[in-house]
C-alpha atoms as a PDB file:
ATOM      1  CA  UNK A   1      93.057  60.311  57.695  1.00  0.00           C
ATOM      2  CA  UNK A   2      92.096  57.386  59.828  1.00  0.00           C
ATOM      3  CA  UNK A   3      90.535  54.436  57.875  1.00  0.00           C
ATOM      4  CA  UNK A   4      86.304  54.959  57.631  1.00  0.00           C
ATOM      5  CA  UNK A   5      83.953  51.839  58.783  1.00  0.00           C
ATOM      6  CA  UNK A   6      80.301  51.989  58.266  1.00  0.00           C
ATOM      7  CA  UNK A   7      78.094  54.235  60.280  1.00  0.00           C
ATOM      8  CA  UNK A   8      80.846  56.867  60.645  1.00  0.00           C
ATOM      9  CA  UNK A   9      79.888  60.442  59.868  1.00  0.00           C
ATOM     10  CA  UNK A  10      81.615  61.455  56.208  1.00  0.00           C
ATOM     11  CA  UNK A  11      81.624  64.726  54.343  1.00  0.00           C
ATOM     12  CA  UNK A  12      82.811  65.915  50.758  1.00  0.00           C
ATOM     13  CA  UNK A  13      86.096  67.184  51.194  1.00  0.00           C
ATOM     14  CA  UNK A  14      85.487  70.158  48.416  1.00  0.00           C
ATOM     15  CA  UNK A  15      81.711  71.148  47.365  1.00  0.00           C
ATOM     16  CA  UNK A  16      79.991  69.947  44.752  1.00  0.00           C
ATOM     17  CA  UNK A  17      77.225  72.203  43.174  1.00  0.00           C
ATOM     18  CA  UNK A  18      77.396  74.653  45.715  1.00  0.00           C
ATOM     19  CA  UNK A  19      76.750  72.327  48.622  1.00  0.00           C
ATOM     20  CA  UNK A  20      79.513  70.182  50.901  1.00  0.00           C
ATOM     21  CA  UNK A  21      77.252  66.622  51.073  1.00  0.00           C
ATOM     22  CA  UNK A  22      77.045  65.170  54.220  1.00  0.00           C
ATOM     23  CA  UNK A  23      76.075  61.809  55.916  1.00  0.00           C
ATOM     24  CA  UNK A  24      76.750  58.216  57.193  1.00  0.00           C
ATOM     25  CA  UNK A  25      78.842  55.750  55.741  1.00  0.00           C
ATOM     26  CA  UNK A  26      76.349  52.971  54.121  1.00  0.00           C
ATOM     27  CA  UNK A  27      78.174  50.368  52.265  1.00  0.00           C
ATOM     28  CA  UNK A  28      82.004  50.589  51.269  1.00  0.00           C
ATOM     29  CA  UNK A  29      83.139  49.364  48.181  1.00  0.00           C
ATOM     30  CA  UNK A  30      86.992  48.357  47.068  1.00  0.00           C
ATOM     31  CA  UNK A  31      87.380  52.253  45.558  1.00  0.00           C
ATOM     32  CA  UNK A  32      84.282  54.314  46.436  1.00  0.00           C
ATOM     33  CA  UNK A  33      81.835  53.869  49.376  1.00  0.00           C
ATOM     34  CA  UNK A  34      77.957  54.460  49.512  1.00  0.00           C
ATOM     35  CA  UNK A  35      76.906  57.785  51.912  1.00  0.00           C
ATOM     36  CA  UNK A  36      73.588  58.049  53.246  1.00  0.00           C
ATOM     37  CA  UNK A  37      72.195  61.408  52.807  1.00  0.00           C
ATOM     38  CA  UNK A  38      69.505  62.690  55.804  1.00  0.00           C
ATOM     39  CA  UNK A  39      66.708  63.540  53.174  1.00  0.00           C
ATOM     40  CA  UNK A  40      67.113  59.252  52.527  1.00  0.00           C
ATOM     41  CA  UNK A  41      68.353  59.636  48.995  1.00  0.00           C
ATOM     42  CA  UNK A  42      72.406  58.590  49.182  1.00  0.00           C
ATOM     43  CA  UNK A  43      75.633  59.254  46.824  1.00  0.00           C
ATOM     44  CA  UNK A  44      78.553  57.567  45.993  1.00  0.00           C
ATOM     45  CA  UNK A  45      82.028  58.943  45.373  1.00  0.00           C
ATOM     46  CA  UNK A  46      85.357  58.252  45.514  1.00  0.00           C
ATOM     47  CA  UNK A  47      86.663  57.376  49.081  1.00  0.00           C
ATOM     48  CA  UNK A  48      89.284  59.931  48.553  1.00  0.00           C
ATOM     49  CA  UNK A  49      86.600  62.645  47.882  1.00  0.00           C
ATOM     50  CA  UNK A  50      85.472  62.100  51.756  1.00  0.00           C
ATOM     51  CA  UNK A  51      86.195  63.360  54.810  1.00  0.00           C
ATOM     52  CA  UNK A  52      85.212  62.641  58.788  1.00  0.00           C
ATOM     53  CA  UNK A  53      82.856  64.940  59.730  1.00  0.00           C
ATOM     54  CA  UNK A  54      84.725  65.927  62.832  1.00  0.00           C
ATOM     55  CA  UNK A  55      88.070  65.244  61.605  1.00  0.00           C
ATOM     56  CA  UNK A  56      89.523  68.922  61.563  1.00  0.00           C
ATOM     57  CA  UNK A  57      92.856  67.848  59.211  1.00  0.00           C
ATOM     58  CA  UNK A  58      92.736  66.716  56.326  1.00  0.00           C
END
C-alpha cells in the first residue's frame, strides 16, 4: 500500500455497521488519520483500517 497524504481518496478496508466509509484524507496523525465523510461529519480510525479508494490490492 503506497503511503496516504492528505486529500487522497481512503476507504475502510472491512465494513463497519453494515457500511464500507468512504472519503478524503483530512488530517493524519502519528497512528490514525482524520477522513472526511461527504455528508461533512468525519471519522477517525486506525491508518491500517484504510484503504485507497482506487487501489485494487490490498
Amino acid at each position: 500500500m503506497a503511503e496516504l497524504k492528505i486529500g487522497d481518496e481512503v476507504m475502510l478496508k472491512t465494513p463497519e455497521n453494515g457500511r464500507y466509509y468512504r472519503g478524503k484524507v483530512g488530517k493524519i496523525y502519528e497512528k490514525t488519520i482524520r477522513v472526511n465523510l461527504p455528508n461533512g461529519l468525519y471519522i477517525e480510525k486506525p491508518i491500517k483500517m484504510w484503504v485507497k479508494a482506487g487501489d485494487k490490492d490490498e
